[in-house]
Structures are given as C-alpha cells and as structure tokens.
N, C-alpha and C. Protein backbone atom coordinates (compact mmCIF):
# COMPACT_ATOMS: atom_id res chain seq x y z
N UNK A 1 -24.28 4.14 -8.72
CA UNK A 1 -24.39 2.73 -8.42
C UNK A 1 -23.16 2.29 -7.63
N UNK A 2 -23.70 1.89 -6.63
CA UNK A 2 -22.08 0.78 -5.53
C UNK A 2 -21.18 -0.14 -6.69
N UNK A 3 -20.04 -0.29 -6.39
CA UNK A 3 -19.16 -0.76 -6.82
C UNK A 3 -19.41 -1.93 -5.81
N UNK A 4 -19.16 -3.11 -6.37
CA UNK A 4 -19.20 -4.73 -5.77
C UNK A 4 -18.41 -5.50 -6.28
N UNK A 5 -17.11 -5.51 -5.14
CA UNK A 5 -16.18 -6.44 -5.54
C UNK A 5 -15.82 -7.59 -4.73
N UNK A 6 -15.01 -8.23 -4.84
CA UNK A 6 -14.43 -9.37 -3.98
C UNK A 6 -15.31 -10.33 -3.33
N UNK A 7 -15.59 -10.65 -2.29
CA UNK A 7 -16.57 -11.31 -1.27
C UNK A 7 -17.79 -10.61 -1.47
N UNK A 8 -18.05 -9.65 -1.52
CA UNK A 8 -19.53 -9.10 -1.57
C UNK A 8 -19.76 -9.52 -3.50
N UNK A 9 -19.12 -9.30 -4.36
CA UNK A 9 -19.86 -9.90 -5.78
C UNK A 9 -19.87 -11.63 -5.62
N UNK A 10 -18.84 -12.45 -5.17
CA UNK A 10 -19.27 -13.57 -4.65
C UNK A 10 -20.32 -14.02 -4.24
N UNK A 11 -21.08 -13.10 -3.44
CA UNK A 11 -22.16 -13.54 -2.86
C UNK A 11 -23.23 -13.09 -3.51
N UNK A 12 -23.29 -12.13 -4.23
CA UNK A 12 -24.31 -12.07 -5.04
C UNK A 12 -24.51 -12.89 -6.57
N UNK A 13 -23.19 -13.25 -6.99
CA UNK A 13 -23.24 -14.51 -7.98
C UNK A 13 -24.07 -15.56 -7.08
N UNK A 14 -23.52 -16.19 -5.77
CA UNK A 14 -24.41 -17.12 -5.22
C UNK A 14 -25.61 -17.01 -5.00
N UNK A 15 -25.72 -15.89 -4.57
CA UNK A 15 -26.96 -15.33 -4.05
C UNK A 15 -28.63 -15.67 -5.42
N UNK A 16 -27.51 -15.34 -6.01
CA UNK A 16 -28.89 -15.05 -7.88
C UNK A 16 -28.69 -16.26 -8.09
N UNK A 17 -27.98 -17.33 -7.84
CA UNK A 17 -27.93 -18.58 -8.83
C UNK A 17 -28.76 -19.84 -7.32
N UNK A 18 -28.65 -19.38 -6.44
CA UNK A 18 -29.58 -19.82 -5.49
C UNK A 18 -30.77 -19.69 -5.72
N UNK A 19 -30.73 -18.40 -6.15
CA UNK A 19 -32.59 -17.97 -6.20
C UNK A 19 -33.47 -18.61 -7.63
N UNK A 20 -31.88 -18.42 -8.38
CA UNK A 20 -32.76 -19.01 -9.90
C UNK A 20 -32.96 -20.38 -9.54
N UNK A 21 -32.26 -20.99 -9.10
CA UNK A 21 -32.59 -22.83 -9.10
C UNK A 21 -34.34 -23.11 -8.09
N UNK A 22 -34.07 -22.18 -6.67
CA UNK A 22 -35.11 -22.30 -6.00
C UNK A 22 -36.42 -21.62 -7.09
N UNK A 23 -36.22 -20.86 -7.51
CA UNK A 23 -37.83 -20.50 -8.58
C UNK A 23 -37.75 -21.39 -9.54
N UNK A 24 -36.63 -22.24 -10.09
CA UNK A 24 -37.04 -23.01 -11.25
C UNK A 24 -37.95 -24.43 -10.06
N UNK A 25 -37.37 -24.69 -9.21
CA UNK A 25 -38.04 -25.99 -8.67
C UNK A 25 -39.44 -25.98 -8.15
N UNK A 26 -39.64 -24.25 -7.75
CA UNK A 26 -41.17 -24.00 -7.46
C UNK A 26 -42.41 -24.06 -8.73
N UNK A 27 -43.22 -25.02 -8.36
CA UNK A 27 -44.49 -25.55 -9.58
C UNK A 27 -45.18 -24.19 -9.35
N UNK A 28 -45.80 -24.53 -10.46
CA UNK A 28 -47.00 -23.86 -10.97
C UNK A 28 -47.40 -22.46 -10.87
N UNK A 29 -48.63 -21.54 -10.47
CA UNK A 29 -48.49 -20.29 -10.40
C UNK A 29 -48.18 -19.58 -9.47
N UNK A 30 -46.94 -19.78 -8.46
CA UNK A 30 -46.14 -19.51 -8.09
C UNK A 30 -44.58 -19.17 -8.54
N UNK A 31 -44.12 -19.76 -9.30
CA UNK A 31 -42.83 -19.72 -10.22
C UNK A 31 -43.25 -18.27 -10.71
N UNK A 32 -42.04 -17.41 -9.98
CA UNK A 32 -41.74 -16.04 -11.08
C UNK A 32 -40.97 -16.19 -12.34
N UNK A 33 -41.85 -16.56 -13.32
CA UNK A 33 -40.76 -16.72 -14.28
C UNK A 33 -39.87 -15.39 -14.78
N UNK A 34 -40.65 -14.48 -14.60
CA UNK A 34 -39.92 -12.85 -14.98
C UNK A 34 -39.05 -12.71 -13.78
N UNK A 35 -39.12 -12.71 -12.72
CA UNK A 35 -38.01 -12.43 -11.71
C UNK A 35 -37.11 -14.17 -12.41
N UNK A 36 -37.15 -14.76 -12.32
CA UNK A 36 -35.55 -15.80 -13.06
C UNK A 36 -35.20 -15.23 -14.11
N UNK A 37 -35.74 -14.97 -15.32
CA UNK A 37 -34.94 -14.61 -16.79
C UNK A 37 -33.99 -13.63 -16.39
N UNK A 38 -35.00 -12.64 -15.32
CA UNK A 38 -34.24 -11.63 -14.76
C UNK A 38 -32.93 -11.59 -14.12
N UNK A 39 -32.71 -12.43 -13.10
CA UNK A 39 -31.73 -13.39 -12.37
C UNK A 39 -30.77 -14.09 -13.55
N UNK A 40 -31.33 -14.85 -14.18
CA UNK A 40 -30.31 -14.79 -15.53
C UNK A 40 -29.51 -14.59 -16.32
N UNK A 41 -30.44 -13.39 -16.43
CA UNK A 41 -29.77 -12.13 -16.99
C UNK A 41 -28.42 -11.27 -16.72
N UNK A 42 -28.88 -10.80 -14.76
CA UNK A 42 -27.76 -10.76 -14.04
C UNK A 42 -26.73 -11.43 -14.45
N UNK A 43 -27.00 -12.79 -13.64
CA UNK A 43 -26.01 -13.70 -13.89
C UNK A 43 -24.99 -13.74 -14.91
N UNK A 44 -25.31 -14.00 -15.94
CA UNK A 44 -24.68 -14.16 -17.75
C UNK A 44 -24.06 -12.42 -17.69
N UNK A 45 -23.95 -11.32 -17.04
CA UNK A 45 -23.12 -10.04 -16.96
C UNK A 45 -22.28 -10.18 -15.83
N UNK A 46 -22.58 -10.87 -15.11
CA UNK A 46 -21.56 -10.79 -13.63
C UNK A 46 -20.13 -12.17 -13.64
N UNK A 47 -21.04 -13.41 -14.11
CA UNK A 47 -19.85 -14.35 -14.53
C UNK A 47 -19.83 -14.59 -15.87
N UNK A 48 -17.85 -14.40 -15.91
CA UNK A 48 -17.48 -14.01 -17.50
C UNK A 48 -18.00 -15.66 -18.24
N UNK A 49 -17.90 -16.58 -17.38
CA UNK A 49 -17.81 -18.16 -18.39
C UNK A 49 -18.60 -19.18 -18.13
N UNK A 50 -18.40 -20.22 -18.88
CA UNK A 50 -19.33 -21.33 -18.42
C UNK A 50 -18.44 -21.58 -17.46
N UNK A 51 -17.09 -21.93 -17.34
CA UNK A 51 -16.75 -22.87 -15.72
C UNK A 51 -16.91 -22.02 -14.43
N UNK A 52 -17.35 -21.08 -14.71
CA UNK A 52 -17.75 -20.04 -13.16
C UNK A 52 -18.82 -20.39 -13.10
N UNK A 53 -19.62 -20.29 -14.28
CA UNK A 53 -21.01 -20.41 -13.94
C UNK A 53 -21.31 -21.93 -13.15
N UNK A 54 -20.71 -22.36 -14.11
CA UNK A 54 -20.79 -24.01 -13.50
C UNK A 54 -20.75 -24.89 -12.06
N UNK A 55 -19.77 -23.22 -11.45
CA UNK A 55 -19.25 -23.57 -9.73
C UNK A 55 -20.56 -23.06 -9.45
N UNK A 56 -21.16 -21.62 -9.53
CA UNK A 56 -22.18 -21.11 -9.10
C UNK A 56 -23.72 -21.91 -9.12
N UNK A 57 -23.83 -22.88 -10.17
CA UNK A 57 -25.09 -23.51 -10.37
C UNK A 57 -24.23 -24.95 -9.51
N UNK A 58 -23.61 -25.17 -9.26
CA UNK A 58 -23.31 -26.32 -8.18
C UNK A 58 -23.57 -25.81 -6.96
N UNK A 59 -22.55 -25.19 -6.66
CA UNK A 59 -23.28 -24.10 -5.17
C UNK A 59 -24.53 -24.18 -4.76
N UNK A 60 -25.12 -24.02 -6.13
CA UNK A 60 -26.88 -23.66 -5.39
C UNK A 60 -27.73 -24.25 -5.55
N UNK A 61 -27.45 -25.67 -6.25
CA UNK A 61 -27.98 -27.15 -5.53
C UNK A 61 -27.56 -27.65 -4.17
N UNK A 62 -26.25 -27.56 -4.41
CA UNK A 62 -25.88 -28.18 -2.53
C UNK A 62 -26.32 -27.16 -1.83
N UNK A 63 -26.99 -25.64 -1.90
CA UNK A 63 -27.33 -25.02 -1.05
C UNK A 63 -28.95 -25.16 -0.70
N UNK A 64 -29.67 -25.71 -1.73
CA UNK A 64 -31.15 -26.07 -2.06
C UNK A 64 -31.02 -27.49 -1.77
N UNK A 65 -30.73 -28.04 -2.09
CA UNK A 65 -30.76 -29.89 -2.09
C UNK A 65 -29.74 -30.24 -1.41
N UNK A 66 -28.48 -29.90 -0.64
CA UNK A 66 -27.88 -30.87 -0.43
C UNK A 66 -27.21 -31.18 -1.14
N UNK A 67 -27.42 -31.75 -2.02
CA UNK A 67 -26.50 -32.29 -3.05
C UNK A 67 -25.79 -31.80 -4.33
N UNK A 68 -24.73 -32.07 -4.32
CA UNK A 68 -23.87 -31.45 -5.96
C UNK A 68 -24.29 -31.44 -7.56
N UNK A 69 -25.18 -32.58 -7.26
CA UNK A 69 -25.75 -33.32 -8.55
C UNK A 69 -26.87 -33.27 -9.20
C-alpha cells in the first residue's frame, strides 16, 4: 500500500469529506448510503479529532455550497 503524506493525505481528507456531504445532500435512490458509511469510516482513521474533522466538514460545504455554514 502507498504511503500518503503531507499535501497528498490533505487532499484526500478533503477529498472524502466532500464526497460524504455531496451523497448526504443527494435524495432518494440515488444516495449511496454504503459508499458514505464507507467514506466515514475512512475519515474517523485518517483525522485523529473532532477539530480536524471540523475544518474538513467546513471545507466541504464551502466546496459544495459556497458557504461555511
């Protein structure tokens, strides 16, 4: 398995917390819910805390919406 550090694990924290917000906002039988838990999952092993996580799920509203909030 590749080793992923610095700027390249950065972007894959963003990367998964982009994707989880965009599948949570997609309705109905479209929403992968098994690809998000999955993404999740990732996530909760790659950032150690809630205040990382917290930058990463901000990120990927202003990257989906625009907005921080």
């Amino acid at each position: 398995m590749a080793e992923i550090t610095g700027r390249e694990l950065h972007l894959v924290k963003k990367a998964l917390a982009i994707a989880v917000l965009a599948i949570e906002r997609q309705p109905g039988p479209f929403q992968s819910h098994s690809d998000m838990q999955d993404m999740k999952g990732l996530l909760d092993l790659l950032v150690p805390g809630d205040t990382e996580l917290a930058f990463y799920a901000r990120a990927a509203r202003i990257a989906v919406t625009g907005n921080p909030e």
